[in-house]
Structures are given as structure tokens and as C-alpha cells.
PDB file of N, CA and C in Angstrom:
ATOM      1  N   UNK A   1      91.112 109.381 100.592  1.00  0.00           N
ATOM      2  CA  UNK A   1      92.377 108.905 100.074  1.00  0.00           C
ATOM      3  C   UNK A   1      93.419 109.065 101.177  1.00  0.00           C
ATOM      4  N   UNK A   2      94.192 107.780 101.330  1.00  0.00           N
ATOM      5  CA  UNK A   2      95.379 107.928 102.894  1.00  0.00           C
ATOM      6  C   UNK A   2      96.596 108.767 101.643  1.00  0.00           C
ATOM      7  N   UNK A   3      97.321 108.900 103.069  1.00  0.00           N
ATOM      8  CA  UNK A   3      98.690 109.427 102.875  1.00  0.00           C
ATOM      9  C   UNK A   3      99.383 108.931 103.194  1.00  0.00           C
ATOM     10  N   UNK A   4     101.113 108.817 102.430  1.00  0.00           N
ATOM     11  CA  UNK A   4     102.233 108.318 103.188  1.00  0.00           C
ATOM     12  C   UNK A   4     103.749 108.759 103.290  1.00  0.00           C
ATOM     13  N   UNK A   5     104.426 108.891 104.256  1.00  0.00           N
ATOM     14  CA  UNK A   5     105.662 109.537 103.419  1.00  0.00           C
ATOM     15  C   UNK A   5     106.355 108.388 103.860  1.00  0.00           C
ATOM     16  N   UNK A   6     107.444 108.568 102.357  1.00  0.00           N
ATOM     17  CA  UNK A   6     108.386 107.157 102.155  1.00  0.00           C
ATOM     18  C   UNK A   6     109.983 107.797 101.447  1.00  0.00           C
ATOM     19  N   UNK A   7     110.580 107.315 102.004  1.00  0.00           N
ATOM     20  CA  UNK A   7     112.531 107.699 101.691  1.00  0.00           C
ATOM     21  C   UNK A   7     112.203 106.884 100.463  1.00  0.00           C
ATOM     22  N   UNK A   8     113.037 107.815  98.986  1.00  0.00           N
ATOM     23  CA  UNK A   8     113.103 106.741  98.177  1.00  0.00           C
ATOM     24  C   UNK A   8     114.733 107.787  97.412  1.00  0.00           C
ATOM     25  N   UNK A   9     115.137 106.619  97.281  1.00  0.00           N
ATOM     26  CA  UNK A   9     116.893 106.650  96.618  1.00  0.00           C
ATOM     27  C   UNK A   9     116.763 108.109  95.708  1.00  0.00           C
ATOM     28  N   UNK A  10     117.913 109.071  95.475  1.00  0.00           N
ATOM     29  CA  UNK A  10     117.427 110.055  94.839  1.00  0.00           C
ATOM     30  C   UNK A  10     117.535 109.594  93.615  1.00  0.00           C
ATOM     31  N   UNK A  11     118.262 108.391  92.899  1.00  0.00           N
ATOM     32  CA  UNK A  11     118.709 108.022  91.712  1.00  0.00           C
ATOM     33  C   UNK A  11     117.196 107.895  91.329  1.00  0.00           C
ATOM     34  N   UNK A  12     116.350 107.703  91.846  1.00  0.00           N
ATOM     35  CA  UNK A  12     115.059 106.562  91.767  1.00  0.00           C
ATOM     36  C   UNK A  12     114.055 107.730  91.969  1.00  0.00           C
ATOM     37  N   UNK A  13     114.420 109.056  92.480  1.00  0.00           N
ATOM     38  CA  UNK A  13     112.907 109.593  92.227  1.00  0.00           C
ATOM     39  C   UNK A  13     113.422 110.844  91.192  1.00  0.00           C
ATOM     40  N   UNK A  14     114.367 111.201  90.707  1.00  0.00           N
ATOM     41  CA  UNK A  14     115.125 111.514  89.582  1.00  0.00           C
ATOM     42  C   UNK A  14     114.238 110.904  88.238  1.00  0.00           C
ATOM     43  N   UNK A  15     114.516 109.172  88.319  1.00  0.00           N
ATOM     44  CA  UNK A  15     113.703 108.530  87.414  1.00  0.00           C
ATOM     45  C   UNK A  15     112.113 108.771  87.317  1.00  0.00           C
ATOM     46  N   UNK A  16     111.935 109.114  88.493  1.00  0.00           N
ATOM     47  CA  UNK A  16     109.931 108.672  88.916  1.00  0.00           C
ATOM     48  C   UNK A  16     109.937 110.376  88.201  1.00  0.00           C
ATOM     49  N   UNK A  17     110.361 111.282  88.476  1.00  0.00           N
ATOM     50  CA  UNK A  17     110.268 112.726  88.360  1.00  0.00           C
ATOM     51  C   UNK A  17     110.554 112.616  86.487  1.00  0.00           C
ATOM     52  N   UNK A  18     111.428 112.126  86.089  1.00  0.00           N
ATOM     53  CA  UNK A  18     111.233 112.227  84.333  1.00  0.00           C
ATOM     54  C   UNK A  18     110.518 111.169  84.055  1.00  0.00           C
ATOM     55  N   UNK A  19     110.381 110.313  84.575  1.00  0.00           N
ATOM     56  CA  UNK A  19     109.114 109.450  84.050  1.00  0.00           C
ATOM     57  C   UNK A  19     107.176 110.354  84.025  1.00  0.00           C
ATOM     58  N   UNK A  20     107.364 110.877  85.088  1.00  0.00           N
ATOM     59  CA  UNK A  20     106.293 111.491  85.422  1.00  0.00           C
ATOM     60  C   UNK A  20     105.932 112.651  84.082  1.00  0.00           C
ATOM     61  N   UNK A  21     107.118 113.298  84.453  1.00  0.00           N
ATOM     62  CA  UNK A  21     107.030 114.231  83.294  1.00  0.00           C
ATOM     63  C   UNK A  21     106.677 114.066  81.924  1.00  0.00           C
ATOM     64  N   UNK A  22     107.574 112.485  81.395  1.00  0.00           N
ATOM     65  CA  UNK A  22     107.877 112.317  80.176  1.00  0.00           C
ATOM     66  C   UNK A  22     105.651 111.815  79.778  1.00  0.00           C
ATOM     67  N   UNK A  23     105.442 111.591  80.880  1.00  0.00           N
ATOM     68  CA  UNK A  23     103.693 111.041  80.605  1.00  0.00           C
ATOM     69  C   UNK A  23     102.617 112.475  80.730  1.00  0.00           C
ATOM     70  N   UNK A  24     102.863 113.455  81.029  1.00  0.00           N
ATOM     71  CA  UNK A  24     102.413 114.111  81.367  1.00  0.00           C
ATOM     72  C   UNK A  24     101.169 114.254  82.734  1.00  0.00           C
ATOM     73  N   UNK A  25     102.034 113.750  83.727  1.00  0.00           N
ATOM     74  CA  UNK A  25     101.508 113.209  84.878  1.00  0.00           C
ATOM     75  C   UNK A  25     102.181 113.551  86.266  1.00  0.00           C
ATOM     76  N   UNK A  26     101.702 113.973  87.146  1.00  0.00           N
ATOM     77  CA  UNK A  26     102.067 114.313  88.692  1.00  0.00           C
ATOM     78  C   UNK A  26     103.158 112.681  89.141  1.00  0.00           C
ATOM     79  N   UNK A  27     103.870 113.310  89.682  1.00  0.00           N
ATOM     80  CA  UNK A  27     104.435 112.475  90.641  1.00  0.00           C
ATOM     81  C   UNK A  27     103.665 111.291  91.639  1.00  0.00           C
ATOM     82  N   UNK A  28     102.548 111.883  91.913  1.00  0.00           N
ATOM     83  CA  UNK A  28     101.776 111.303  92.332  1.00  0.00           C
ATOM     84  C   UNK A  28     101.000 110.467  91.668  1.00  0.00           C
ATOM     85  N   UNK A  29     100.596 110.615  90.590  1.00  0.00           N
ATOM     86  CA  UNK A  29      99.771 109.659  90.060  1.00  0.00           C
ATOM     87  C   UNK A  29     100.156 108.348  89.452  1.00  0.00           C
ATOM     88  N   UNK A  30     101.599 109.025  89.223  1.00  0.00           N
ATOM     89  CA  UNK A  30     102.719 107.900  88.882  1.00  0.00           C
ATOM     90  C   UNK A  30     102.710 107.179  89.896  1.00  0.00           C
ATOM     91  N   UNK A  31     103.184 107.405  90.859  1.00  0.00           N
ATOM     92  CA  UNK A  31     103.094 106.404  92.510  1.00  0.00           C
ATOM     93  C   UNK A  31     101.730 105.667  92.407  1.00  0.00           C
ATOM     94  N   UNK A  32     100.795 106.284  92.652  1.00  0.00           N
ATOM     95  CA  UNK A  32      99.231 105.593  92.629  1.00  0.00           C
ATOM     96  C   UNK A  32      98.974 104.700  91.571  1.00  0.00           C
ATOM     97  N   UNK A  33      99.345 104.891  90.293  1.00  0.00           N
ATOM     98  CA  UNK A  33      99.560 103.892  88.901  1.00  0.00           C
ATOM     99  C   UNK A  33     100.189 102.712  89.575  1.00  0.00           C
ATOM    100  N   UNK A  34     101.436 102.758  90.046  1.00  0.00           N
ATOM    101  CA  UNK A  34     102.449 101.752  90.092  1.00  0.00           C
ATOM    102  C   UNK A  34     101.997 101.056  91.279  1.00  0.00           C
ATOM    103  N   UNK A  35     101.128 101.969  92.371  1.00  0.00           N
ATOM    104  CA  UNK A  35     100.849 100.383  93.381  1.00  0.00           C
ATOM    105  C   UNK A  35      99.645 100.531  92.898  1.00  0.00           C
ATOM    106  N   UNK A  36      98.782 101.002  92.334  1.00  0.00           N
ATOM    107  CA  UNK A  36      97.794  99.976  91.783  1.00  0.00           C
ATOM    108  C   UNK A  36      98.024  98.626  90.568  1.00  0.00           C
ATOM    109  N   UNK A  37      98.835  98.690  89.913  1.00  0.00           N
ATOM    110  CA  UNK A  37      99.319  97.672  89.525  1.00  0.00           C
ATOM    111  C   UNK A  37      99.912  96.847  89.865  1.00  0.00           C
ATOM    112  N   UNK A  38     100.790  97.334  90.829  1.00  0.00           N
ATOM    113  CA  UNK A  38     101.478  95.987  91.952  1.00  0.00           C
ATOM    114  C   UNK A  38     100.478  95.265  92.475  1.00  0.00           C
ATOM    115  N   UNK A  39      99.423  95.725  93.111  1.00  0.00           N
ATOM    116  CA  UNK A  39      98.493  95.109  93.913  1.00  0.00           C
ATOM    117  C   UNK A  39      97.864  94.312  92.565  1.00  0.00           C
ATOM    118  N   UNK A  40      96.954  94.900  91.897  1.00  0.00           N
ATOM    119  CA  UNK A  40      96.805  94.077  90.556  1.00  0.00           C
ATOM    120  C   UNK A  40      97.247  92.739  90.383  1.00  0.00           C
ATOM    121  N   UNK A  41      98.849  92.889  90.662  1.00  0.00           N
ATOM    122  CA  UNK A  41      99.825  91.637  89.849  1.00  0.00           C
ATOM    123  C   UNK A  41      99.621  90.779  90.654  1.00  0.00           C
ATOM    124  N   UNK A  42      99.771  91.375  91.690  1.00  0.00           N
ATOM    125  CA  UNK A  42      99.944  90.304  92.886  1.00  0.00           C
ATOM    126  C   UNK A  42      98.476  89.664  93.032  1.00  0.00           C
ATOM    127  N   UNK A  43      97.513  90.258  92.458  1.00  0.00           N
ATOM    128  CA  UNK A  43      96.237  89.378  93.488  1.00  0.00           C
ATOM    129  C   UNK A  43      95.784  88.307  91.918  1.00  0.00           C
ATOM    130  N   UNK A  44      96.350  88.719  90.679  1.00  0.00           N
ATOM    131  CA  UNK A  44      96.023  88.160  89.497  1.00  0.00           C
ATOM    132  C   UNK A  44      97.351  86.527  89.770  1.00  0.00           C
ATOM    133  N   UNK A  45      98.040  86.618  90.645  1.00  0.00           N
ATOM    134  CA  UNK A  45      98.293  85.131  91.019  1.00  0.00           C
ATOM    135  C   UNK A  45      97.939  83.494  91.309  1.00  0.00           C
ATOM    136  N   UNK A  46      96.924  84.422  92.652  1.00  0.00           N
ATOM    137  CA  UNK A  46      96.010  83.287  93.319  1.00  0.00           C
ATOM    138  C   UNK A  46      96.472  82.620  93.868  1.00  0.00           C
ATOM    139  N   UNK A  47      96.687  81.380  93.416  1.00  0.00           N
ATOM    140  CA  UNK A  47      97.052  80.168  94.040  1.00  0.00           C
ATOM    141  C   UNK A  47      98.171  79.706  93.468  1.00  0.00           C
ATOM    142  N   UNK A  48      98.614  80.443  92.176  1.00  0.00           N
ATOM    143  CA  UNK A  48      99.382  79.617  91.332  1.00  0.00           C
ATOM    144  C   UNK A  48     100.848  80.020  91.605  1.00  0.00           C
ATOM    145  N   UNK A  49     100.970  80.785  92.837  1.00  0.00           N
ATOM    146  CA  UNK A  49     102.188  81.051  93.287  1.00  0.00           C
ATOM    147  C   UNK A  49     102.425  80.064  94.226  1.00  0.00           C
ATOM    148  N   UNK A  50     101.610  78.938  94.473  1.00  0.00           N
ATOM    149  CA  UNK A  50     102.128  77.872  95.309  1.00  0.00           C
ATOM    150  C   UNK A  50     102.572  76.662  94.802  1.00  0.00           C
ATOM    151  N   UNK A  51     102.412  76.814  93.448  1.00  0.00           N
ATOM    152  CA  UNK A  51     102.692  75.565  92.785  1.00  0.00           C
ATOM    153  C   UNK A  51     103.967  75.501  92.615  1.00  0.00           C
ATOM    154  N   UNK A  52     105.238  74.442  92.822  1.00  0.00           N
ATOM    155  CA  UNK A  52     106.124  74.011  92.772  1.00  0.00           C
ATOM    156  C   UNK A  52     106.826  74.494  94.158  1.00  0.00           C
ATOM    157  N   UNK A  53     105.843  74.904  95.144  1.00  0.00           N
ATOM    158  CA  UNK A  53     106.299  75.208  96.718  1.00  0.00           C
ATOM    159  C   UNK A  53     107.239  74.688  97.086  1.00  0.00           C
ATOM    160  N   UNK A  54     106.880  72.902  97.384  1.00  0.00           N
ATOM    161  CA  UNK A  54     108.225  72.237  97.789  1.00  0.00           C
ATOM    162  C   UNK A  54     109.131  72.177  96.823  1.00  0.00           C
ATOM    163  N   UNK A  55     109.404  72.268  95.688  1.00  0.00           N
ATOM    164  CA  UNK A  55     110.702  72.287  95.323  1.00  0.00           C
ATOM    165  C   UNK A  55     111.320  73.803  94.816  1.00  0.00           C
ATOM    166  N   UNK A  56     110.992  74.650  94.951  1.00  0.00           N
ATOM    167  CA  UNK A  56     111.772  75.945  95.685  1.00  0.00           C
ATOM    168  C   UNK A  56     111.977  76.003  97.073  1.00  0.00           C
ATOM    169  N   UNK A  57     111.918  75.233  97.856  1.00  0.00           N
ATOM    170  CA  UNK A  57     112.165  74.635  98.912  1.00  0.00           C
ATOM    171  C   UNK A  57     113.098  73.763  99.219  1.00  0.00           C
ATOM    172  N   UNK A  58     113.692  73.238  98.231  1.00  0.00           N
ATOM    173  CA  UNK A  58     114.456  72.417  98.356  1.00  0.00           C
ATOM    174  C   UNK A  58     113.915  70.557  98.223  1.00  0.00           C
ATOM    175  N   UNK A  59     113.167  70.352  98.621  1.00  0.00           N
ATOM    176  CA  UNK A  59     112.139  69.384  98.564  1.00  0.00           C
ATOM    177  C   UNK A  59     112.150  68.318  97.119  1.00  0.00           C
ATOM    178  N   UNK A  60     112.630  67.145  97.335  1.00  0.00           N
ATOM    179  CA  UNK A  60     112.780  66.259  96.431  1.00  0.00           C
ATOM    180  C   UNK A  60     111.538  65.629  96.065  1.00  0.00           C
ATOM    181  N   UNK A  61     110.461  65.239  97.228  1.00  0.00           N
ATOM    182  CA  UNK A  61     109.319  64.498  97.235  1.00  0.00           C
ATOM    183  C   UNK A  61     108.719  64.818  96.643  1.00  0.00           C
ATOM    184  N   UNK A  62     108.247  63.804  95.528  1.00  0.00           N
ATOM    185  CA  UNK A  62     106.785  64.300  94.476  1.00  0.00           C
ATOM    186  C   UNK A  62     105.388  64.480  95.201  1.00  0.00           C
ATOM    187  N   UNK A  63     104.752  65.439  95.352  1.00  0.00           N
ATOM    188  CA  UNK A  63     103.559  65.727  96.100  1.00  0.00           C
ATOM    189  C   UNK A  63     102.599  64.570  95.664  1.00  0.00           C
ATOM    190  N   UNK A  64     102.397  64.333  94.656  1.00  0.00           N
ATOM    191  CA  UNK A  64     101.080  63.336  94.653  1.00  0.00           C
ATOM    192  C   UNK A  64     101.593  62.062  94.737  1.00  0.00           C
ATOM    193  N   UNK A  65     102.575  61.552  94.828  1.00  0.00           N
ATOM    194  CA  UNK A  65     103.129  60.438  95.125  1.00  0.00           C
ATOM    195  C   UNK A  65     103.230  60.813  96.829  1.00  0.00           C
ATOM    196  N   UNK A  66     103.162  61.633  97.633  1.00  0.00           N
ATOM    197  CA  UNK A  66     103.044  61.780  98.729  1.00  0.00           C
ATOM    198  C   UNK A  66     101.555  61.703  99.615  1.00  0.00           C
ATOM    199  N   UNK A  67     100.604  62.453  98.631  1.00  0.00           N
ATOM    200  CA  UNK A  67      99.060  62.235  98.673  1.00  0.00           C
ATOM    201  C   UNK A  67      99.051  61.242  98.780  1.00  0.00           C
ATOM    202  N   UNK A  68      99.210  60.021  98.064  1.00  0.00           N
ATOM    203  CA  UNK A  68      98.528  59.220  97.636  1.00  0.00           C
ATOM    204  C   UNK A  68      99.107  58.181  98.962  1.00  0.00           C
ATOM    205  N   UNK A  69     100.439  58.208  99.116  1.00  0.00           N
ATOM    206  CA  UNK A  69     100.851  57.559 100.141  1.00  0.00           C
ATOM    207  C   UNK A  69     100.363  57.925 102.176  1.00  0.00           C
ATOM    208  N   UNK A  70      99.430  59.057 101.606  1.00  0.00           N
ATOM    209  CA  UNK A  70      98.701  59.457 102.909  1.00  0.00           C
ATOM    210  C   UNK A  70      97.468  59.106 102.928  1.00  0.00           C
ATOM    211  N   UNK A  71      96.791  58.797 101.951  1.00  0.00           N
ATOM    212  CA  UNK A  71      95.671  58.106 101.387  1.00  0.00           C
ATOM    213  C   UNK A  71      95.483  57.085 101.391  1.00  0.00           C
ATOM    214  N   UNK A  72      96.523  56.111 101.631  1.00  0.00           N
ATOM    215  CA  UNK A  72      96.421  54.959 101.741  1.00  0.00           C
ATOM    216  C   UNK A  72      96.855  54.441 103.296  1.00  0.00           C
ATOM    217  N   UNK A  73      96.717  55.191 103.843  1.00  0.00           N
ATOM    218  CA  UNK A  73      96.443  55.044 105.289  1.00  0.00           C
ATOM    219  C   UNK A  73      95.513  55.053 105.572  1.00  0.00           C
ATOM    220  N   UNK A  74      94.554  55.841 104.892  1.00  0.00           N
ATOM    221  CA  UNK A  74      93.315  56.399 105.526  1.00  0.00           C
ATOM    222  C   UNK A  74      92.103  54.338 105.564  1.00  0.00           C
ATOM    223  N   UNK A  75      91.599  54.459 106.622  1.00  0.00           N
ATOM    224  CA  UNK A  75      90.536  53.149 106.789  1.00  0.00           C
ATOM    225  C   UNK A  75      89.754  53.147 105.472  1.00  0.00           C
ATOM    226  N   UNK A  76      89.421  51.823 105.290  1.00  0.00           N
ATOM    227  CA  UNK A  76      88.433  51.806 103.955  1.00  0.00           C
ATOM    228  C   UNK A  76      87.067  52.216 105.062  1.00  0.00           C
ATOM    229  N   UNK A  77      86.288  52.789 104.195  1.00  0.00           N
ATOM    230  CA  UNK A  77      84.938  53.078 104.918  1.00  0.00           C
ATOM    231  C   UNK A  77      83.845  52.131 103.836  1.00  0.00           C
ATOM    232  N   UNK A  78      83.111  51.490 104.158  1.00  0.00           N
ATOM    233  CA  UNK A  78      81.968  50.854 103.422  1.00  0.00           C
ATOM    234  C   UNK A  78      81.035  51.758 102.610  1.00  0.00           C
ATOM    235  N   UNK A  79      80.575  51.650 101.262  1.00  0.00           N
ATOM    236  CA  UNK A  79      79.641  52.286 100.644  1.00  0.00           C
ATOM    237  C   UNK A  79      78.333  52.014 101.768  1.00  0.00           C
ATOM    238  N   UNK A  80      77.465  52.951 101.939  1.00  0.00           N
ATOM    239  CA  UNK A  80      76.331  52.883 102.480  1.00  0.00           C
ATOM    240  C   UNK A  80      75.378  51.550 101.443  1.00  0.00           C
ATOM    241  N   UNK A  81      74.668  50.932 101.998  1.00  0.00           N
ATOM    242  CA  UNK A  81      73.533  50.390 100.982  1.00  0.00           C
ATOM    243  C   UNK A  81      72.317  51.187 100.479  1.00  0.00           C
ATOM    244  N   UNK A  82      71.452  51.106  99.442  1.00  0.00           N
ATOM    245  CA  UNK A  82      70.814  51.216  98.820  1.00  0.00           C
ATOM    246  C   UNK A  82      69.590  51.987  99.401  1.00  0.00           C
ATOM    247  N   UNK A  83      68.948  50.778 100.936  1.00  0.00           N
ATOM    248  CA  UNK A  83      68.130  51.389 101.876  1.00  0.00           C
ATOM    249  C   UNK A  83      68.216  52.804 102.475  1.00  0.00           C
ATOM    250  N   UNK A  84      69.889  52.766 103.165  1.00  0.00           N
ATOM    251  CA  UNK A  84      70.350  53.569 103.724  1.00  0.00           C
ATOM    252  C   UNK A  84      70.692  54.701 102.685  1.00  0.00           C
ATOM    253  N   UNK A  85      70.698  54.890 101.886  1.00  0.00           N
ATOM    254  CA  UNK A  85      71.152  55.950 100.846  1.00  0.00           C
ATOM    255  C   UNK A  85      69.504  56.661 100.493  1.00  0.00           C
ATOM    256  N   UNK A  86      68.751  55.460 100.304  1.00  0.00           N
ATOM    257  CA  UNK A  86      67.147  55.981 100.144  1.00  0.00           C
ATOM    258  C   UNK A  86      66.670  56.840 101.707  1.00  0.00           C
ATOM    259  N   UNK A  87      66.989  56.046 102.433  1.00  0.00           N
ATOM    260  CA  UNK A  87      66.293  56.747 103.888  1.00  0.00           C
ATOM    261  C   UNK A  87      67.218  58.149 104.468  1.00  0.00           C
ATOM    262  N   UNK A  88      68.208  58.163 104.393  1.00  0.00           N
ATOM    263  CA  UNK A  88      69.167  59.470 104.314  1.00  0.00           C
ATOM    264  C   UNK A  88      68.812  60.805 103.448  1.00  0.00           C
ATOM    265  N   UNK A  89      68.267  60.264 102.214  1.00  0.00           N
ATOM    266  CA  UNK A  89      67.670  61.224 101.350  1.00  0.00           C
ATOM    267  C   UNK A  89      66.808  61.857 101.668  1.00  0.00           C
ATOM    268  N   UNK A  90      65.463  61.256 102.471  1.00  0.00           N
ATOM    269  CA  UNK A  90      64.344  61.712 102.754  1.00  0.00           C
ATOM    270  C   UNK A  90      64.573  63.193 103.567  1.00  0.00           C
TER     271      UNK A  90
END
């Protein structure tokens, strides 16, 4: 188990110190509770903290109206034929 020492406001470890108490729990374990749950929160996100990116950004552009307009750049490519789809398989 690491160690760390960290300045924290006295208003704020006043609180952590009767919180601790009021659970019947070390100071410490209180700390270890609270970033194990931070970490928790944070990784129970994923991906879904990127959704609406550009417009907390400021960003007017609708993303899939932007896809789609990058997509349609892209070259048409030909479906392979039938032969070629059979002989690729092998």
C-alpha cells in the first residue's frame, strides 16, 4: 500500500475528522473510501463523457451531418464480383 502526504484546508479535515468519527472509521479509511470511489466514478464513464464534446466547446456543427459530409468525399470503390469474393475466401 503507497503513501502520500497532502495539505488539505483545516475547514475540510475538521469535516473528514467528524465524518470519520461519526462512521466509526479512521481518517484513513475515509480517504481510501473516497478515492476509491472517485476512481470508480470516473472509470464508470467511458466514453460517454465525450458525447456532446463539440458543443461544450462551443461548436455549432452537427457531427453526423459533418460525417457524412466527409463521407462523401471518400471514392466509390466497386463491390468485388462473385468470382473474386469466392477465390478470396479460399
Amino acid at each position: 500500500m503507497g503513501r502520500f502526504l497532502v495539505d488539505i484546508p483545516e475547514e475540510d479535515l475538521a469535516r473528514l475528522d467528524a465524518l470519520a468519527k461519526a462512521e466509526g472509521k479512521s481518517r484513513a479509511a475515509v480517504l481510501r473510501e473516497a478515492v476509491a470511489n472517485y476512481i470508480a466514478a470516473e472509470s464508470q464513464q467511458g466514453f460517454e463523457k465525450y458525447f456532446g464534446l463539440w458543443a461544450r466547446h462551443g461548436s455549432t456543427v452537427d457531427g453526423l451531418e459533418y460525417e457524412e459530409k466527409l463521407r462523401g468525399e471518400w471514392p466509390e470503390i466497386p463491390e468485388p464480383s462473385d468470382s473474386k469474393k469466392k477465390r478470396g475466401a479460399a
